[in-house]
C-alpha atoms as a PDB file:
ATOM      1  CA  UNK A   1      75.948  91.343 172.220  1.00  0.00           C
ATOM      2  CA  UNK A   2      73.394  92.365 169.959  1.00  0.00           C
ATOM      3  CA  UNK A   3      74.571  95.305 168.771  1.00  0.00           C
ATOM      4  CA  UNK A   4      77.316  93.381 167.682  1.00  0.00           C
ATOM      5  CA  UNK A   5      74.743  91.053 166.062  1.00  0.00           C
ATOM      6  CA  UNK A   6      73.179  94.550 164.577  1.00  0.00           C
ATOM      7  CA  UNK A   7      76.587  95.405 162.978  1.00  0.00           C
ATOM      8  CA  UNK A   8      77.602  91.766 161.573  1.00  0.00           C
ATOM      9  CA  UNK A   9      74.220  91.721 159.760  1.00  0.00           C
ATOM     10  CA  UNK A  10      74.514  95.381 158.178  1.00  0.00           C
ATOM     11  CA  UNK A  11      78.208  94.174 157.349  1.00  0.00           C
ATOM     12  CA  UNK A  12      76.708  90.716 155.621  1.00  0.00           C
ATOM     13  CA  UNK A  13      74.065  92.961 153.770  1.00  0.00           C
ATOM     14  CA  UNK A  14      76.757  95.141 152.416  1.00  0.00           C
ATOM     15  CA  UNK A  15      79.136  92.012 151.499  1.00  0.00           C
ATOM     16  CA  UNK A  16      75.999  90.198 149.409  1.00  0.00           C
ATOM     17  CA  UNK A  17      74.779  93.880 147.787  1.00  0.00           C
ATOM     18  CA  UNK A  18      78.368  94.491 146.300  1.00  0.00           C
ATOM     19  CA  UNK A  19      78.655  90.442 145.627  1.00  0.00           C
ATOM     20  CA  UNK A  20      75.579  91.030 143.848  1.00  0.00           C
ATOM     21  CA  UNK A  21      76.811  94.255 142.055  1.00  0.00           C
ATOM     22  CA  UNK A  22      79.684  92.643 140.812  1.00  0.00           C
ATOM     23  CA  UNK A  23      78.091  89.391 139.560  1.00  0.00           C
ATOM     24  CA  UNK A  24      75.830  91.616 137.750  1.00  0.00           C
ATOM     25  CA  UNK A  25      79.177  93.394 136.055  1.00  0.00           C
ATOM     26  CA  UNK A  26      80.870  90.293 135.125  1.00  0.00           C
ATOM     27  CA  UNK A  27      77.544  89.293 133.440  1.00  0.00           C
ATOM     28  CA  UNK A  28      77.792  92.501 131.609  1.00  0.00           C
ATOM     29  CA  UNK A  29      81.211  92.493 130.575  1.00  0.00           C
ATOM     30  CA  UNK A  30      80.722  88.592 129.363  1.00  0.00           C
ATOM     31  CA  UNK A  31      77.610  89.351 126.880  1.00  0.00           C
ATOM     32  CA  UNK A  32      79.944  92.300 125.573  1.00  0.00           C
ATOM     33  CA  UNK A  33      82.821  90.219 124.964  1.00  0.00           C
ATOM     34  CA  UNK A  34      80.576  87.783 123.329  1.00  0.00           C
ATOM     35  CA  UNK A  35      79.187  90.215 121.191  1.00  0.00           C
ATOM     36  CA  UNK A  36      82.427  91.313 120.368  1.00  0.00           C
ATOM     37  CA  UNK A  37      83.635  87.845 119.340  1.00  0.00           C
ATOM     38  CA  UNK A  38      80.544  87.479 117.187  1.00  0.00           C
ATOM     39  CA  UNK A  39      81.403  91.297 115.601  1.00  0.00           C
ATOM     40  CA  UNK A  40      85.279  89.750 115.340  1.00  0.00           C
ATOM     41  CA  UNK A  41      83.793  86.338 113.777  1.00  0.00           C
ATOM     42  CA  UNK A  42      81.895  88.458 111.221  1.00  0.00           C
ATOM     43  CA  UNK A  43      84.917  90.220 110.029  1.00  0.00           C
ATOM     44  CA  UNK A  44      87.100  87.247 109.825  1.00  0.00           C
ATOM     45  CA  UNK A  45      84.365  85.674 107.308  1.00  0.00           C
ATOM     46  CA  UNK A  46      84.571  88.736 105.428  1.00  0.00           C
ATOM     47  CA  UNK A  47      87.944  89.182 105.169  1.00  0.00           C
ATOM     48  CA  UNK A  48      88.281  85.478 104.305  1.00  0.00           C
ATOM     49  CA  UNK A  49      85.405  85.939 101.730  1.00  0.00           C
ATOM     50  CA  UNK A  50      87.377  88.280  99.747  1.00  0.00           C
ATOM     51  CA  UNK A  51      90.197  86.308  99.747  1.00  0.00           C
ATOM     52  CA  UNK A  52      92.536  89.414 101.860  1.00  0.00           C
ATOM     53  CA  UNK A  53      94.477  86.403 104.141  1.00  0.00           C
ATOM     54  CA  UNK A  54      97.073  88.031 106.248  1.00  0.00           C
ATOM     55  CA  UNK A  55     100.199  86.744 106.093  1.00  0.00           C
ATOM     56  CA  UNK A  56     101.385  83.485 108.123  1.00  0.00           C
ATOM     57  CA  UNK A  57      97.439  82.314 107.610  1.00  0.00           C
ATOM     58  CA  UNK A  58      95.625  80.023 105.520  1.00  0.00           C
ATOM     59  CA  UNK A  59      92.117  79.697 104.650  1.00  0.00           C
ATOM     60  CA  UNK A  60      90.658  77.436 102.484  1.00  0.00           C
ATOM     61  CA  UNK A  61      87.270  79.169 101.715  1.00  0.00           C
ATOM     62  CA  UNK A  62      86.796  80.630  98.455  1.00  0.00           C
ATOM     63  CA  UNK A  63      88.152  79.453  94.823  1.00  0.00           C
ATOM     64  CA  UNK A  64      90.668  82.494  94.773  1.00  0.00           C
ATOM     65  CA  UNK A  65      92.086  81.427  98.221  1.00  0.00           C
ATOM     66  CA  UNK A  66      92.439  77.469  96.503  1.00  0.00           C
ATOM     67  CA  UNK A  67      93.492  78.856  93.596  1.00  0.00           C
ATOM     68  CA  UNK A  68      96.477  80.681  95.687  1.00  0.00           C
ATOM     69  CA  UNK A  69      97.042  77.572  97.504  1.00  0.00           C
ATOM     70  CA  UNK A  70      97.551  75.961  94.335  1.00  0.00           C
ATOM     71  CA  UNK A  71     100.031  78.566  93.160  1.00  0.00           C
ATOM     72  CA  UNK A  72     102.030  78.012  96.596  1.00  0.00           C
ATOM     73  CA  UNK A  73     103.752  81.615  96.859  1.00  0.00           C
ATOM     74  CA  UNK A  74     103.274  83.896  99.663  1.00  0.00           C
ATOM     75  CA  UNK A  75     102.481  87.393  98.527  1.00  0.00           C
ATOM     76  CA  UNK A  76     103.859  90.381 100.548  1.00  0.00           C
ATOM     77  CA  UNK A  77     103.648  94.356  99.496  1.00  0.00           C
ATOM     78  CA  UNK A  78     107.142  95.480  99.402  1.00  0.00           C
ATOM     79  CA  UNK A  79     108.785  97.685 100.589  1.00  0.00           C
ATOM     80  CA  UNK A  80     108.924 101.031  99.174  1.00  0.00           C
ATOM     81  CA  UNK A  81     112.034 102.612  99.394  1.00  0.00           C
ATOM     82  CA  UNK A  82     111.261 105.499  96.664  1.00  0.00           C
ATOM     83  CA  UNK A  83     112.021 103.975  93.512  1.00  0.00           C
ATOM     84  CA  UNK A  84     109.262 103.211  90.768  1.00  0.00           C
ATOM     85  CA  UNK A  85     106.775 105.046  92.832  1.00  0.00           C
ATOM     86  CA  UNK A  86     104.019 103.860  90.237  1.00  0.00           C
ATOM     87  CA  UNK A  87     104.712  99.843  90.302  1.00  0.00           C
ATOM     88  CA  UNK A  88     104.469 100.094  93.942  1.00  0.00           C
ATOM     89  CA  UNK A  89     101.193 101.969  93.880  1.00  0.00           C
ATOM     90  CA  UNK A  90      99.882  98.868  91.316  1.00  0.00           C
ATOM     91  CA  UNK A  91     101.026  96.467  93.689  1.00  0.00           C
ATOM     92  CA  UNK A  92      99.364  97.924  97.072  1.00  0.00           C
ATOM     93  CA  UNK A  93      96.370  98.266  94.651  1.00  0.00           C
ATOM     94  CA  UNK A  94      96.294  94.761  94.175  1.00  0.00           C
ATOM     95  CA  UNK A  95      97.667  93.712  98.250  1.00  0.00           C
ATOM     96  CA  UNK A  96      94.732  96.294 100.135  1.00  0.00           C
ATOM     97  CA  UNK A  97      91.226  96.419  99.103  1.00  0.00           C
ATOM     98  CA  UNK A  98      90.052  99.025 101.307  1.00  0.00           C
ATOM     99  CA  UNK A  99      91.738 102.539 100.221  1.00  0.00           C
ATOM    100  CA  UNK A 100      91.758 103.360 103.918  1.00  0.00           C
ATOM    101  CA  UNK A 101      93.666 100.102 104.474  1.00  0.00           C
ATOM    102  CA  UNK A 102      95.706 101.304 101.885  1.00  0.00           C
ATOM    103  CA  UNK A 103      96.559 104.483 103.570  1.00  0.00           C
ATOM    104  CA  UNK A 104      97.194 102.882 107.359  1.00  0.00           C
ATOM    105  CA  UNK A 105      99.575 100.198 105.967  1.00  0.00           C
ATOM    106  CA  UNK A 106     100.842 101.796 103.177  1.00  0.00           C
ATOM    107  CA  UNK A 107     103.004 103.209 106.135  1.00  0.00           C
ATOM    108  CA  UNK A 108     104.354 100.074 107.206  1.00  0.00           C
ATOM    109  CA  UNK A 109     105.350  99.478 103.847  1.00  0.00           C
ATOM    110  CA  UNK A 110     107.703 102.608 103.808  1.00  0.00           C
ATOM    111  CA  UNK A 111     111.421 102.676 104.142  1.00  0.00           C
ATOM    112  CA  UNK A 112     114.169 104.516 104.999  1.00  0.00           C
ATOM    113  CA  UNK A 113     113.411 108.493 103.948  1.00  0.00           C
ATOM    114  CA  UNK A 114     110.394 107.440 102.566  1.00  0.00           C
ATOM    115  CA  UNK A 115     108.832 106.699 106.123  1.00  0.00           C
ATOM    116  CA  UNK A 116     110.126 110.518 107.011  1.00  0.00           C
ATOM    117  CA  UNK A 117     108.493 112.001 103.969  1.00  0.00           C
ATOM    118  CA  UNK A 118     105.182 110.040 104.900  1.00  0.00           C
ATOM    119  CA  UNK A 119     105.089 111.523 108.267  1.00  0.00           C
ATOM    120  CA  UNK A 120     105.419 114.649 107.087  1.00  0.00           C
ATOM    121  CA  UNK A 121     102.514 114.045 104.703  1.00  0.00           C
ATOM    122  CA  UNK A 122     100.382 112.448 107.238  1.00  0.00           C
ATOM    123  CA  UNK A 123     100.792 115.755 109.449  1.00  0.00           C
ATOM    124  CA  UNK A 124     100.498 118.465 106.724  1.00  0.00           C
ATOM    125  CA  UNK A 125      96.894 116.584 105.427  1.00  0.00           C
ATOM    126  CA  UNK A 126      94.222 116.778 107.124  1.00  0.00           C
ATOM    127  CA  UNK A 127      92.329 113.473 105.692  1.00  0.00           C
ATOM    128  CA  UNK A 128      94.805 111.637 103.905  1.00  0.00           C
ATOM    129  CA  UNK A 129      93.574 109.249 101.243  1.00  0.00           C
ATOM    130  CA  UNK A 130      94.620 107.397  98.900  1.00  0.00           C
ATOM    131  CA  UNK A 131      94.228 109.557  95.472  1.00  0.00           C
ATOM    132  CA  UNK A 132      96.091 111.967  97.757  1.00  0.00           C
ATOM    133  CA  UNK A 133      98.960 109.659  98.574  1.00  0.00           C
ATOM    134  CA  UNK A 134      99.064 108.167  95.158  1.00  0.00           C
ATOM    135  CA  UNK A 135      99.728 112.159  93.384  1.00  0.00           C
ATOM    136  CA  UNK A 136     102.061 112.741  96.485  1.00  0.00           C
ATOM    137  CA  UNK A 137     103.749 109.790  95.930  1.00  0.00           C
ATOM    138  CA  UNK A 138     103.957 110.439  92.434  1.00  0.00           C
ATOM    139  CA  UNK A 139     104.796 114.318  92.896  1.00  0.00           C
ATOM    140  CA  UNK A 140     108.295 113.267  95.335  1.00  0.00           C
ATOM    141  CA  UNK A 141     109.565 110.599  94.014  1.00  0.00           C
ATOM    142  CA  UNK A 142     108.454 110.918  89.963  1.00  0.00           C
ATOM    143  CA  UNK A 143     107.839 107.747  87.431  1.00  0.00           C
ATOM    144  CA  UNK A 144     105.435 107.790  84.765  1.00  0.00           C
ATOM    145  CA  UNK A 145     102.129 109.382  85.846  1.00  0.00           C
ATOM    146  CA  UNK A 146      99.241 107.493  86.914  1.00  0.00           C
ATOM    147  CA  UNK A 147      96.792 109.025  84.050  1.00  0.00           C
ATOM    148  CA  UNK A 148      96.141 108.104  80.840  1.00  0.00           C
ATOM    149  CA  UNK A 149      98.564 109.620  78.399  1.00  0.00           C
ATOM    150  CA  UNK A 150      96.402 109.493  75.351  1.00  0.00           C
ATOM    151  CA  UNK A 151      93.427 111.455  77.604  1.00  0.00           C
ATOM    152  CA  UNK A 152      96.212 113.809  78.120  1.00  0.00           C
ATOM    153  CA  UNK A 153      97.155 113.716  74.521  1.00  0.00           C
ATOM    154  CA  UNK A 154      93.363 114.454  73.541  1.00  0.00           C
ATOM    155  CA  UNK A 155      93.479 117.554  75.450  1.00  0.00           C
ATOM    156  CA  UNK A 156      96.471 119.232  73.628  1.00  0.00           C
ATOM    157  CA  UNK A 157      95.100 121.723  71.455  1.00  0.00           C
ATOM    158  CA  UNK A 158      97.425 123.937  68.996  1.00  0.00           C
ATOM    159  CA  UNK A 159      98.258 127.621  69.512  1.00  0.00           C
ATOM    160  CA  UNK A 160      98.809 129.796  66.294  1.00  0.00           C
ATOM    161  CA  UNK A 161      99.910 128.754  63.081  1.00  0.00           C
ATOM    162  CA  UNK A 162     102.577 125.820  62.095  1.00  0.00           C
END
């Protein structure tokens, strides 16, 4: 009988020590997932600072995001579907703020061939940014180019004689 009693007690001591162990996990596991909601919290007051409000969401915040309410229209980047390469460019200018943003949905944004040819960029480059993207989109599918034509104009320089 009391070895019995012996082995129950060494089974008990092993049942509270992992008890204890995990306790001591979950406790771990809840500061980091409060941290992380205070990291998320940050970002959203950021984001909502600068007046970048995903769509589907409203935030009353700052005067740009009342002066949008006030205006009432929902703005979306369109799609790009390889026409006017350089008003589309203007516009995702204006939608992302973040030229890495621009880069990682500036994909979504593609359509039809376009989303082909931007795979194909994605894998030939090794850090795709956004000047990049903006000449390559330029390059494919043309439009006016994204320099200043009288810079270019100051550069011309004659060659002999008229």
């Amino acid at each position: 009988m009391g070895d019995r009693l012996d082995a129950l007690e060494t089974q008990m001591e092993t049942v509270t020590t992992t008890l204890q162990s995990l306790a001591s996990q979950m406790q771990q596991h809840a500061q980091q997932m409060h941290q992380q909601s205070l990291i998320l919290t940050e970002l959203s007051k950021q984001i909502s600072s600068k007046g970048d409000v995903p769509d589907g969401e409203t935030s009353y915040g700052s005067s740009n995001q009342s002066e949008s309410r006030l205006a009432g229209k929902k703005v979306k980047l369109p799609l790009f579907d390889g026409d006017d390469p350089v008003g589309w460019i203007t516009r995702a200018e204006i939608y992302f703020d973040a030229d890495v943003m621009r880069v990682k949905l500036a994909r979504l944004s593609m359509e039809g061939s376009t989303i082909h040819w931007f795979n194909l960029l994605m894998e030939t480059e090794d850090a795709l940014s956004w000047e990049k993207l903006k000449r390559a989109l330029i390059a494919r599918y043309g439009g006016r180019r994204l320099e200043n034509p009288f810079e270019e104009l100051s550069t011309l320089r004659q060659k002999g004689s008229v």
